[in-house]
PDB file of N, CA and C in Angstrom:
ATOM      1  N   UNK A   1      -4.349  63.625  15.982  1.00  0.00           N
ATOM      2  CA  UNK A   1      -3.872  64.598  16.945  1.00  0.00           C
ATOM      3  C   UNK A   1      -4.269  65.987  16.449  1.00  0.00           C
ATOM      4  N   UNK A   2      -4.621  66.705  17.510  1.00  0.00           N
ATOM      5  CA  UNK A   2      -4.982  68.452  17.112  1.00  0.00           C
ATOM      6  C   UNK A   2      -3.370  68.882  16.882  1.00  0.00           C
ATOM      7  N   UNK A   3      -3.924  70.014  15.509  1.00  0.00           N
ATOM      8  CA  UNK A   3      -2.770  70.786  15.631  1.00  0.00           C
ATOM      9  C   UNK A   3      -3.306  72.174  15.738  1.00  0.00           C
ATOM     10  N   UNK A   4      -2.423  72.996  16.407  1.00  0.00           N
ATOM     11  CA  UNK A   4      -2.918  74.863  16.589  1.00  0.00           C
ATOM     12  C   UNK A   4      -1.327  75.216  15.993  1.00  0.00           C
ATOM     13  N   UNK A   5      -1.867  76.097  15.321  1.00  0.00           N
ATOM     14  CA  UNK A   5      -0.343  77.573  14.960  1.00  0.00           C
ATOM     15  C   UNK A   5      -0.114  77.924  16.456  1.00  0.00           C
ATOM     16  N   UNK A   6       1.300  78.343  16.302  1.00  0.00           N
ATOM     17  CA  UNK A   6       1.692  79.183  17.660  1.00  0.00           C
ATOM     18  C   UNK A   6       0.594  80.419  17.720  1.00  0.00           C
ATOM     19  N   UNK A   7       0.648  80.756  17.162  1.00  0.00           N
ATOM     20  CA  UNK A   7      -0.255  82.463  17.510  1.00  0.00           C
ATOM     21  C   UNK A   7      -1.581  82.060  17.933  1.00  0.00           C
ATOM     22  N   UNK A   8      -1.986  80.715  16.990  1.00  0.00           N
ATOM     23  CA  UNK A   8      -3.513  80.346  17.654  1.00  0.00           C
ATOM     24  C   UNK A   8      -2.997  80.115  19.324  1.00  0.00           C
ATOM     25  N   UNK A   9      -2.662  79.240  19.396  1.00  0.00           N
ATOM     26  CA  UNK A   9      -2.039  78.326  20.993  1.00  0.00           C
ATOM     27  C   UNK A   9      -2.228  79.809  21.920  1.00  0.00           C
ATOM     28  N   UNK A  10      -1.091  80.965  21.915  1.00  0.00           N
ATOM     29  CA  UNK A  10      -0.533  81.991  21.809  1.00  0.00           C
ATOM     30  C   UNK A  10      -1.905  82.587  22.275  1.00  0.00           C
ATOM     31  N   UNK A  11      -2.988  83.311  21.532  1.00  0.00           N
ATOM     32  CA  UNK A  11      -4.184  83.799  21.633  1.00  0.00           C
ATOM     33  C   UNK A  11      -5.468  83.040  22.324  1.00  0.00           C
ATOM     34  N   UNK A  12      -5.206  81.549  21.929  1.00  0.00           N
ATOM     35  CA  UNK A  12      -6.042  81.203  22.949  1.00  0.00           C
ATOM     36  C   UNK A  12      -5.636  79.688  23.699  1.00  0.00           C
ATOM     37  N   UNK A  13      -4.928  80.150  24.832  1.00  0.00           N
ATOM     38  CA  UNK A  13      -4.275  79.669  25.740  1.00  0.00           C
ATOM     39  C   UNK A  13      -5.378  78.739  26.580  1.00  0.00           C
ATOM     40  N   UNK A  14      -6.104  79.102  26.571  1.00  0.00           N
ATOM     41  CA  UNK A  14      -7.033  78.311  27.641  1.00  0.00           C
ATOM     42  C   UNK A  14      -7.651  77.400  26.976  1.00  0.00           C
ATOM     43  N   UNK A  15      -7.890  77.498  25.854  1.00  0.00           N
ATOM     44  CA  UNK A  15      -8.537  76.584  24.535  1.00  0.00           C
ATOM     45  C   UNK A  15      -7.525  75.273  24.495  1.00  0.00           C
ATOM     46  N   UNK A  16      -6.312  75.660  24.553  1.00  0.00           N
ATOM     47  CA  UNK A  16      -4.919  74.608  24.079  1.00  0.00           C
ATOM     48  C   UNK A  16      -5.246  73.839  25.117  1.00  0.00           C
ATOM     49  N   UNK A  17      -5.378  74.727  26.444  1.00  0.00           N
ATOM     50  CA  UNK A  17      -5.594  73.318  27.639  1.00  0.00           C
ATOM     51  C   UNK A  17      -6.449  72.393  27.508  1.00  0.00           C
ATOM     52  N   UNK A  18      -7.609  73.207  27.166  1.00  0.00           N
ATOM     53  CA  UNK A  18      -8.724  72.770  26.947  1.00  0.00           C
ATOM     54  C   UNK A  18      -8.294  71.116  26.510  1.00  0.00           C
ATOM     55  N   UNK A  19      -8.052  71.437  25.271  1.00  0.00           N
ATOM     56  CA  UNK A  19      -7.550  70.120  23.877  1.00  0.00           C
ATOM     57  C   UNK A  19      -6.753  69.318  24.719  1.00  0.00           C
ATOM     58  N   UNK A  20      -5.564  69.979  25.424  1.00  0.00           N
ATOM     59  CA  UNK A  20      -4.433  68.924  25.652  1.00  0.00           C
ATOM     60  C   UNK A  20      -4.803  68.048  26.817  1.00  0.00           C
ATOM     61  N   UNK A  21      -5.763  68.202  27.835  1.00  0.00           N
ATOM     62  CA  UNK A  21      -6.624  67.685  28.956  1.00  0.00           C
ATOM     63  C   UNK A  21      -7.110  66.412  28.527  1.00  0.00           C
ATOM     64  N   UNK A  22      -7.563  66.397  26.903  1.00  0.00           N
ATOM     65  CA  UNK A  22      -8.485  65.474  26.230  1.00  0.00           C
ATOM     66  C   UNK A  22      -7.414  64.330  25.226  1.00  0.00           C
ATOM     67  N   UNK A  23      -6.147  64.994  24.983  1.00  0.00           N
ATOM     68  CA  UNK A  23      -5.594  64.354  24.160  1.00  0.00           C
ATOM     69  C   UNK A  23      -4.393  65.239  23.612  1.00  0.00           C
ATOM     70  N   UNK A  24      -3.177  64.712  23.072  1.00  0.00           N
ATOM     71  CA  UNK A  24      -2.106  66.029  22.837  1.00  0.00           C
ATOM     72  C   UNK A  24      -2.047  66.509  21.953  1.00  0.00           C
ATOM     73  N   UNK A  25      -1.657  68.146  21.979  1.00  0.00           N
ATOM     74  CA  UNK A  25      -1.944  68.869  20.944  1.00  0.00           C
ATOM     75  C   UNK A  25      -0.502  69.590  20.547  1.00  0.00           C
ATOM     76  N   UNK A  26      -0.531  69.213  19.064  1.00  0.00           N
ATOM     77  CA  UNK A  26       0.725  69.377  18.193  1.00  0.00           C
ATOM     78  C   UNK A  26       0.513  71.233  17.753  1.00  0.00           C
ATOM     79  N   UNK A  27       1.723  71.813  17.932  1.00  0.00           N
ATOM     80  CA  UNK A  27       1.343  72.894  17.976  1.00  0.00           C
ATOM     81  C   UNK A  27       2.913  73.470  16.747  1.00  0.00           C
ATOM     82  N   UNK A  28       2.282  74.325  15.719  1.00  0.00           N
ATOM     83  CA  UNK A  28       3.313  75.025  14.834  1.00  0.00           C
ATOM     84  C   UNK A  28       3.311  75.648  14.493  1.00  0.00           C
ATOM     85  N   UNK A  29       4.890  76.163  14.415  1.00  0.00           N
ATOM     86  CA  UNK A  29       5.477  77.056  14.226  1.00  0.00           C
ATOM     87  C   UNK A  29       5.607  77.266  12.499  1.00  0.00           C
ATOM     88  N   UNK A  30       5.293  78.355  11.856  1.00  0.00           N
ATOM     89  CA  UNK A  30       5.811  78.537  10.357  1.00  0.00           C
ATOM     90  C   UNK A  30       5.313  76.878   9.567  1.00  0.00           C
ATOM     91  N   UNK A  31       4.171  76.354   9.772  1.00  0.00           N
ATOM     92  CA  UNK A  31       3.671  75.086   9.337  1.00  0.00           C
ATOM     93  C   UNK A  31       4.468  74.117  10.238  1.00  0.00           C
ATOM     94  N   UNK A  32       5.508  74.300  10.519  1.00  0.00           N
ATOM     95  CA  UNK A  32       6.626  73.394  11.244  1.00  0.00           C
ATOM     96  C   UNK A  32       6.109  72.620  12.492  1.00  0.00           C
ATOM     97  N   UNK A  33       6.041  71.492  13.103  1.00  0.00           N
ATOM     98  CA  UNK A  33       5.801  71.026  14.417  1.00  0.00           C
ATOM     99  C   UNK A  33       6.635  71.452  15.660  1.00  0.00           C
ATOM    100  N   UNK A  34       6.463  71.867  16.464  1.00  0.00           N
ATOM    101  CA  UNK A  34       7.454  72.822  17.449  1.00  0.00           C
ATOM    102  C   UNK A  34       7.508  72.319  18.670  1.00  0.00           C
ATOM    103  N   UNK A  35       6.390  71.583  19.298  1.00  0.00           N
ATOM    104  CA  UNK A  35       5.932  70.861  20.607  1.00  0.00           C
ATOM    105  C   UNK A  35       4.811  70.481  20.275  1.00  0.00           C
ATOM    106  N   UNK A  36       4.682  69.621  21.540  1.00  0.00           N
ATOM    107  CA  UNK A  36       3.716  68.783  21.791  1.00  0.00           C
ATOM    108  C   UNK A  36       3.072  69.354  23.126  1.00  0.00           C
ATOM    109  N   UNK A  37       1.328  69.597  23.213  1.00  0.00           N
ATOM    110  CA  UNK A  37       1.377  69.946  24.742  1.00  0.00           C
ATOM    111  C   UNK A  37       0.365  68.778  25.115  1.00  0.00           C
ATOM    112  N   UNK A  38       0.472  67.914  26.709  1.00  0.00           N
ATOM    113  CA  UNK A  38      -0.652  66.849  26.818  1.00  0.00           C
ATOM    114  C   UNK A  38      -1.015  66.987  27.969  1.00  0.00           C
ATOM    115  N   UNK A  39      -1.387  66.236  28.570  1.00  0.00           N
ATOM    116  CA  UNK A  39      -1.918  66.230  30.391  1.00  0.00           C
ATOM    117  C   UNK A  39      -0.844  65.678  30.968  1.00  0.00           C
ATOM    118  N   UNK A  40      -0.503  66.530  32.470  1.00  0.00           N
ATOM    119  CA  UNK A  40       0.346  65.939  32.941  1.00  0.00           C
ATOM    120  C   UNK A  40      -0.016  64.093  33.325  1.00  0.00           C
ATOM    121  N   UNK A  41      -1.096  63.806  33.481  1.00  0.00           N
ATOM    122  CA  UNK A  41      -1.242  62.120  33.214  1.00  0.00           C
ATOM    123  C   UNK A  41      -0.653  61.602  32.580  1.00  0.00           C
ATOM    124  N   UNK A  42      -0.731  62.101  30.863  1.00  0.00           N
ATOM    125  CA  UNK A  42      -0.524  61.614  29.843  1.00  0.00           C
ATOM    126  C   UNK A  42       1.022  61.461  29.832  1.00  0.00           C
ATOM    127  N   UNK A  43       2.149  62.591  30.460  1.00  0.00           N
ATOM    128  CA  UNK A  43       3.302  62.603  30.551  1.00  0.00           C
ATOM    129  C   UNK A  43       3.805  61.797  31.309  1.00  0.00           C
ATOM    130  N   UNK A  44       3.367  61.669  32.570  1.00  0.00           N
ATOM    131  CA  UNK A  44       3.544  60.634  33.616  1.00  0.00           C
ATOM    132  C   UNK A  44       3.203  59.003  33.301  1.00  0.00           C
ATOM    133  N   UNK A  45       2.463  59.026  32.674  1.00  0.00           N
ATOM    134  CA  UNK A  45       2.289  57.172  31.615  1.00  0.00           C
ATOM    135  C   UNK A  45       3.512  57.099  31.191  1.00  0.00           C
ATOM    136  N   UNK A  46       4.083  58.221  30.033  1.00  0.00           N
ATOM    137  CA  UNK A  46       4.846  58.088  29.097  1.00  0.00           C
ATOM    138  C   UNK A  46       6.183  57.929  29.486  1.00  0.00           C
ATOM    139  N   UNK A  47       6.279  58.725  30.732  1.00  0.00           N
ATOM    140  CA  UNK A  47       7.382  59.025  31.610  1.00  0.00           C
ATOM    141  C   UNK A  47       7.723  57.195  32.553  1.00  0.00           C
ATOM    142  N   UNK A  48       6.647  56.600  32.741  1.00  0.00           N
ATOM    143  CA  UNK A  48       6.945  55.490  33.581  1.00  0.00           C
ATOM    144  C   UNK A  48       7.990  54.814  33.286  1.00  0.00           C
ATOM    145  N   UNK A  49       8.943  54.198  34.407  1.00  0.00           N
ATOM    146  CA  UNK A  49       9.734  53.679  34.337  1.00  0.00           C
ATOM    147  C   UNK A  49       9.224  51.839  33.725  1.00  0.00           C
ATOM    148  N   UNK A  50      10.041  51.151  32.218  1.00  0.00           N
ATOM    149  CA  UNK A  50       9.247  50.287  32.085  1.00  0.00           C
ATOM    150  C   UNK A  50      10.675  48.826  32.430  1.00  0.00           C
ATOM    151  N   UNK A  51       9.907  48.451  33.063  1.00  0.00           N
ATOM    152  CA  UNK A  51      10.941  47.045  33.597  1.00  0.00           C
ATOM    153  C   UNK A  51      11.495  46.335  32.644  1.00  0.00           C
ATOM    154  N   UNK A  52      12.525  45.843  33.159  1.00  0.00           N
ATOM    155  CA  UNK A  52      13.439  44.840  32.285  1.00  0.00           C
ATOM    156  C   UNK A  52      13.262  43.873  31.816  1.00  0.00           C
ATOM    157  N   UNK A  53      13.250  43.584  30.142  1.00  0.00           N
ATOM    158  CA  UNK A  53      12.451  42.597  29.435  1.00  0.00           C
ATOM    159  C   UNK A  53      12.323  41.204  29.995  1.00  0.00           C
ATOM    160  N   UNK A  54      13.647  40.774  30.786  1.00  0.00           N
ATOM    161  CA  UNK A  54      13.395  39.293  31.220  1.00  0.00           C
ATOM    162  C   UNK A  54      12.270  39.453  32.167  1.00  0.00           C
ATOM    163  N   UNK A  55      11.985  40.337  32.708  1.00  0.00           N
ATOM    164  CA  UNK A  55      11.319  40.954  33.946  1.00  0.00           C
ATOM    165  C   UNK A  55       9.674  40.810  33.338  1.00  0.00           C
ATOM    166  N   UNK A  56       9.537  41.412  32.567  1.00  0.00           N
ATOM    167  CA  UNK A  56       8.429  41.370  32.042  1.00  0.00           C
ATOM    168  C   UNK A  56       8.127  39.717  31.193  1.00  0.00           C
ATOM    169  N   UNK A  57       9.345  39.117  30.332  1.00  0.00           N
ATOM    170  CA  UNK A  57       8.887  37.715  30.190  1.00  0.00           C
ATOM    171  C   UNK A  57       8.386  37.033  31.244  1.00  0.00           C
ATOM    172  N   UNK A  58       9.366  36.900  32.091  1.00  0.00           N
ATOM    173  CA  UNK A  58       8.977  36.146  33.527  1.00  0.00           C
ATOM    174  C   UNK A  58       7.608  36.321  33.888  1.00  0.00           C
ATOM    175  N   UNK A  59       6.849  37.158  33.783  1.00  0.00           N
ATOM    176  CA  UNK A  59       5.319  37.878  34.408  1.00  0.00           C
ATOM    177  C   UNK A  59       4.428  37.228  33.474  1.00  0.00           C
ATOM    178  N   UNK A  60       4.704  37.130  31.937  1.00  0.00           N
ATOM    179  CA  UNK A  60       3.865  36.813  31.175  1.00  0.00           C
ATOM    180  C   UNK A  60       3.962  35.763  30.708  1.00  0.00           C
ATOM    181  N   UNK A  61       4.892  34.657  30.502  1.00  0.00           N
ATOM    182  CA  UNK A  61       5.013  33.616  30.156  1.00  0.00           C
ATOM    183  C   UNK A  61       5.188  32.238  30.991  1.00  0.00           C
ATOM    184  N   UNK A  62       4.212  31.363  31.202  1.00  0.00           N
ATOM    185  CA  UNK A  62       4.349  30.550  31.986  1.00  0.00           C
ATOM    186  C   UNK A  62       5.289  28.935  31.193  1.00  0.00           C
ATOM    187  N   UNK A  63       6.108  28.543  32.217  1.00  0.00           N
ATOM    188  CA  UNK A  63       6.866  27.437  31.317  1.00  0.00           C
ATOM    189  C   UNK A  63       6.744  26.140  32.226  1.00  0.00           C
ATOM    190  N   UNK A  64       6.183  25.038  31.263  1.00  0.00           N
ATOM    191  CA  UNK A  64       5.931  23.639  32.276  1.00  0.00           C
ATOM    192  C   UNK A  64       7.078  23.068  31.841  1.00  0.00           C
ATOM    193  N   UNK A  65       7.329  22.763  33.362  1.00  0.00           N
ATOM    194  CA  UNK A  65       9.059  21.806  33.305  1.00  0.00           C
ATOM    195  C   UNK A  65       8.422  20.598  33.212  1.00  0.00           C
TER     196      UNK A  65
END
């Protein structure tokens, strides 16, 4: 994962997009990790609602009676 200092991020703003378009970019504060910035895609994957495990066994496991 990229990381930028705040002041880098900060100074070049269009650059951060740049990065976070491609993959997410860890951004810090005082060496510290402060956020994360990514593509709204990338948030919306992460964000998906993921179904209920029997839910998902049922889909993937076939059983001969």
């Amino acid at each position: 994962m990229r990381t930028m200092s705040a002041k880098d991020a900060k100074n070049r703003f269009g650059a951060l997009l740049d990065y976070a378009r491609a993959a997410p970019v860890q951004v810090e504060k005082h060496g510290r990790p402060v956020v994360v910035v990514m593509s709204v895609e990338e948030f919306q994957r992460l964000n998906k609602p993921v179904s209920q495990p029997d839910d998902a066994m049922r889909k993937t496991v076939k059983v001969d009676r």
